[in-house]
N, C-alpha and C. Protein backbone atom coordinates (compact mmCIF):
# COMPACT_ATOMS: atom_id res chain seq x y z
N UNK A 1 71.24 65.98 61.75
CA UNK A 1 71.78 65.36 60.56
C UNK A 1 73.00 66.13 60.11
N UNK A 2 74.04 65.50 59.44
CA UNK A 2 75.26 65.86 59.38
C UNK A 2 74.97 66.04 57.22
N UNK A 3 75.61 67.10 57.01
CA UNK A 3 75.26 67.11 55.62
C UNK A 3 76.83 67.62 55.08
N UNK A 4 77.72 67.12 53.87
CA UNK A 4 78.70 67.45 53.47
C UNK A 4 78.56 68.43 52.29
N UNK A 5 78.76 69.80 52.23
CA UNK A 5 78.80 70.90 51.03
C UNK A 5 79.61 71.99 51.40
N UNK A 6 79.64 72.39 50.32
CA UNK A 6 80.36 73.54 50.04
C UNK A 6 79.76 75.32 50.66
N UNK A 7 78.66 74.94 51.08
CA UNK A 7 77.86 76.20 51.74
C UNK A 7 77.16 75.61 52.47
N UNK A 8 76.49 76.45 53.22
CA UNK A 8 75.27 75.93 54.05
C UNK A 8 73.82 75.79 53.22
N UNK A 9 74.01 76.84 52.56
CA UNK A 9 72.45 76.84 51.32
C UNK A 9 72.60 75.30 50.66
N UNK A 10 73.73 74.91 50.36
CA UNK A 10 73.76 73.84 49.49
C UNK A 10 73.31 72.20 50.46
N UNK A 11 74.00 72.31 52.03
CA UNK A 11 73.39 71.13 52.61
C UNK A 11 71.89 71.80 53.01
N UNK A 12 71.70 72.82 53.08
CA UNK A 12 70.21 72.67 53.29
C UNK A 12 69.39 71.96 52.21
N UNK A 13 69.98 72.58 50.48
CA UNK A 13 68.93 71.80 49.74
C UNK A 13 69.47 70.02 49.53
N UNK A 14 70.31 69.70 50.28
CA UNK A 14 70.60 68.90 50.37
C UNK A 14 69.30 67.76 51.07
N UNK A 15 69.20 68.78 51.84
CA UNK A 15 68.64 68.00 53.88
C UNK A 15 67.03 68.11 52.91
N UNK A 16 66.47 69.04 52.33
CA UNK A 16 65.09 69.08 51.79
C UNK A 16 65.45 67.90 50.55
N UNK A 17 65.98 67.24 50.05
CA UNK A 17 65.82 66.68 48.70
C UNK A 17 66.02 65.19 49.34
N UNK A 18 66.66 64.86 50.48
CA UNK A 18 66.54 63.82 51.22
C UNK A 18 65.53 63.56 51.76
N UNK A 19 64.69 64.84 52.24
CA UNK A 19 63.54 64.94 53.39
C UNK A 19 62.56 64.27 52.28
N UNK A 20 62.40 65.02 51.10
CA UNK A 20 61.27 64.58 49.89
C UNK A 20 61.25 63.45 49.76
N UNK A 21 62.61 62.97 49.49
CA UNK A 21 63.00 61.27 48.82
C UNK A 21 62.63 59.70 50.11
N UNK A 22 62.68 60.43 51.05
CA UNK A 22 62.87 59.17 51.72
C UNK A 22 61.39 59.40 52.58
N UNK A 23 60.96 60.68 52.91
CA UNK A 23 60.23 60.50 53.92
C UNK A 23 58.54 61.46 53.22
N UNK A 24 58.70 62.18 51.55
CA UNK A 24 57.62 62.90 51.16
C UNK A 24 57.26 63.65 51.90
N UNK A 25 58.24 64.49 52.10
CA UNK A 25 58.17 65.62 53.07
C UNK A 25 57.97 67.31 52.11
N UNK A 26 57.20 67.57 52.22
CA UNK A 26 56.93 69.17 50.93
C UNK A 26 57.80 70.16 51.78
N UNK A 27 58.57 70.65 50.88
CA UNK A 27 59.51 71.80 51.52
C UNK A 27 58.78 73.15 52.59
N UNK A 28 57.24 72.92 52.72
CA UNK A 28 56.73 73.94 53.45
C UNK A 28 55.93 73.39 54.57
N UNK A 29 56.73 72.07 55.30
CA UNK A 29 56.38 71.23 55.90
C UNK A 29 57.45 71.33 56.90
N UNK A 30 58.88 71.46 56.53
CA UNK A 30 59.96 71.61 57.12
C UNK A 30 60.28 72.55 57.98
N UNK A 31 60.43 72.22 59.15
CA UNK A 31 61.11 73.66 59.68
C UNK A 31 62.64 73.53 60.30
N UNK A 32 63.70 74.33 60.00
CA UNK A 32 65.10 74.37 60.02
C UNK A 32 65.21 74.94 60.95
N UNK A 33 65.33 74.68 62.44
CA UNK A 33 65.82 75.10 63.85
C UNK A 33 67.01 75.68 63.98
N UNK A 34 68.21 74.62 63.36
CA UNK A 34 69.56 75.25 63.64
C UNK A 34 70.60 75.27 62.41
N UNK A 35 71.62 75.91 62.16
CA UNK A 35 72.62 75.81 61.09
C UNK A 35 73.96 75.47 61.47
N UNK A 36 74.52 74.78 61.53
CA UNK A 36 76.11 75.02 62.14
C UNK A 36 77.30 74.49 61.09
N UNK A 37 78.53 75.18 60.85
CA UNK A 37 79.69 74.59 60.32
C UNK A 37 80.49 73.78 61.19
N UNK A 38 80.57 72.35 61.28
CA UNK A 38 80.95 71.66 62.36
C UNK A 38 82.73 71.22 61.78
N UNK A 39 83.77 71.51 62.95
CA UNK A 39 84.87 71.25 62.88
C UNK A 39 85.32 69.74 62.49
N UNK A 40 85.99 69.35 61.69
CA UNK A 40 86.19 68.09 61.64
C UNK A 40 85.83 66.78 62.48
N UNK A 41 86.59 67.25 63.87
CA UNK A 41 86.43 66.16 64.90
C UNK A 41 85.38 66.57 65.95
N UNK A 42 84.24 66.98 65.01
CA UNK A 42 83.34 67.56 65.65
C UNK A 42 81.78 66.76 64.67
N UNK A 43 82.30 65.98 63.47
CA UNK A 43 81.63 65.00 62.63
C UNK A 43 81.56 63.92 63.70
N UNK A 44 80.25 63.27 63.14
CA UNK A 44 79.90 61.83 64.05
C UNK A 44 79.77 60.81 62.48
N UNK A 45 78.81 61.00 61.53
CA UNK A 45 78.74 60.49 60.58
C UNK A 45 79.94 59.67 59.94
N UNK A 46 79.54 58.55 59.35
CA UNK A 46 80.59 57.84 59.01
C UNK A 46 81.03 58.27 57.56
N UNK A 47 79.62 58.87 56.61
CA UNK A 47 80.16 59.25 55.11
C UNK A 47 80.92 60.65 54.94
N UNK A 48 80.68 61.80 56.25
CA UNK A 48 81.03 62.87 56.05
C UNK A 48 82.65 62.44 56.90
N UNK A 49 82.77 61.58 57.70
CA UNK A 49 84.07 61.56 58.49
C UNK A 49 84.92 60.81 57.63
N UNK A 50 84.63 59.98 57.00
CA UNK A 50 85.42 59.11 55.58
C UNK A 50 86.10 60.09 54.82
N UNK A 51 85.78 61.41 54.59
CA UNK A 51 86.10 62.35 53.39
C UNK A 51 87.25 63.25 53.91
N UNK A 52 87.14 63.31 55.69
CA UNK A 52 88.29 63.79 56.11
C UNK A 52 90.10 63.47 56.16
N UNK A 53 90.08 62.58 55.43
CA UNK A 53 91.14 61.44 54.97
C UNK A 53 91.99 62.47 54.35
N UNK A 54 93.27 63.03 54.16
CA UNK A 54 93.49 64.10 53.16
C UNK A 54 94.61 63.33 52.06
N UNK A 55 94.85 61.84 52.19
CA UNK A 55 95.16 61.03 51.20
C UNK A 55 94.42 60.45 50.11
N UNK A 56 92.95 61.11 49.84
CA UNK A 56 91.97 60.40 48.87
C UNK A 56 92.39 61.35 47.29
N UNK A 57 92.43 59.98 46.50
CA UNK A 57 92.97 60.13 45.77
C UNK A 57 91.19 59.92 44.43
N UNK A 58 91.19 60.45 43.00
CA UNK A 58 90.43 60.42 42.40
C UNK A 58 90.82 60.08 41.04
N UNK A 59 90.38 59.57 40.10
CA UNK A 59 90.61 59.31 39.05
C UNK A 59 90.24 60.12 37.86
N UNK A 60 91.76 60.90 37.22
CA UNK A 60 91.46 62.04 36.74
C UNK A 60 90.81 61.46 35.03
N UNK A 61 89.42 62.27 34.99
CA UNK A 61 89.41 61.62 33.43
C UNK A 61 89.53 62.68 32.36
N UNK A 62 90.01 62.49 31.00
CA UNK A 62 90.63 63.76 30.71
C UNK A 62 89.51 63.29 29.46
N UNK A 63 88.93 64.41 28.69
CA UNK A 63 88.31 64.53 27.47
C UNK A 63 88.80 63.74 26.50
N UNK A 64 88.41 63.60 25.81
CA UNK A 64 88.81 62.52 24.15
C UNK A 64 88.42 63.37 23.59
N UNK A 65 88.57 63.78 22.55
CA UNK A 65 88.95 64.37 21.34
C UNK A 65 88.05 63.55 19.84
N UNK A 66 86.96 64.03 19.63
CA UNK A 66 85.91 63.27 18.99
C UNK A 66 86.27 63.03 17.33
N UNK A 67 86.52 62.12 17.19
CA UNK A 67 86.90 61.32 15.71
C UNK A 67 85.83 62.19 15.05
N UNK A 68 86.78 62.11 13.51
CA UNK A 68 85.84 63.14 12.28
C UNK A 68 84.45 62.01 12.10
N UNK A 69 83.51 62.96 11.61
CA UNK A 69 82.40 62.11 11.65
C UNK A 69 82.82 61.09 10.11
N UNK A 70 83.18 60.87 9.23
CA UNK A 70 83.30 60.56 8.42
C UNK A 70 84.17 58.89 8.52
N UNK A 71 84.76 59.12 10.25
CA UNK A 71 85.16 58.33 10.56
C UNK A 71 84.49 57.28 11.78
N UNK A 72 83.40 58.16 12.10
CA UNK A 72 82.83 57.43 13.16
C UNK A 72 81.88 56.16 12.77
N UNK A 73 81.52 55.41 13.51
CA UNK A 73 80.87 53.64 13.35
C UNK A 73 79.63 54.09 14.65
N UNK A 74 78.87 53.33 14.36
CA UNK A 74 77.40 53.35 15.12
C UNK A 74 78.25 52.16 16.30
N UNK A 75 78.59 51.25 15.85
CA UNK A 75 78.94 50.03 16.88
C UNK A 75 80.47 49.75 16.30
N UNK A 76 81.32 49.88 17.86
CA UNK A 76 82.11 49.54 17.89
C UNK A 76 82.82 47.86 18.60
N UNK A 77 83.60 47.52 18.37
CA UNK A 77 84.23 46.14 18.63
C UNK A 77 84.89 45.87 19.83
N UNK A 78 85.61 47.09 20.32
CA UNK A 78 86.91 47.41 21.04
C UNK A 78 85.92 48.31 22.22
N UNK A 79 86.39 48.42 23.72
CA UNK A 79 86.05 49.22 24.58
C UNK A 79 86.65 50.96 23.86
N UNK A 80 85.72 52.18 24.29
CA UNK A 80 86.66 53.12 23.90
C UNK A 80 87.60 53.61 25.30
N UNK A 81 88.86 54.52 24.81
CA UNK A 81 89.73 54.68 25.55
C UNK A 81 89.38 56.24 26.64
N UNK A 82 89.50 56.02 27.73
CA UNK A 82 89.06 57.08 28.46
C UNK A 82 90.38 57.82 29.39
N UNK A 83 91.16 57.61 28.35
CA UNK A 83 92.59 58.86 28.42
C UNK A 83 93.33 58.76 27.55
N UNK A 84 94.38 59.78 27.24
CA UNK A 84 95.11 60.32 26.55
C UNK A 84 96.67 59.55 27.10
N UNK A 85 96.78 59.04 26.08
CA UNK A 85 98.44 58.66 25.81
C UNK A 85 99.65 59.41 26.17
């Protein structure tokens, strides 16, 4: 199995939280044979080889700035705005 993280500790608890979810597998059930950092064109997976794209772009969302309470409404009318002008 091909796992995308930032460490190896992290796709391992990756590979155990998948193992639980799909198949109820108890983490002392598992046994981890091999570890490897695999080179790009060395991915088979289609979700971890998708990410190798180095044109992916993300949608930056920037904080709002929380109205005085004196001004705030339980229900609003209008969508609220999720960036800065």
């Amino acid at each position: 199995k091909e796992y995308r993280d930032v460490t190896i500790n992290g796709a391992v608890s990756q590979m155990y939280s998948e193992m639980a979810g799909r198949h109820r597998a108890q983490p002392g059930t598992i046994q981890i044979i091999n570890t490897a950092t695999l080179a790009p064109s060395q991915c088979k997976r289609d979700h971890v080889v998708e990410m190798h794209n180095s044109s992916l772009k993300y949608p930056v969302i920037r904080k709002v700035p929380l109205v005085a309470k004196k001004l705030r409404t339980t229900f609003k009318s209008r969508r609220p705005m999720t960036f800065v002008r």
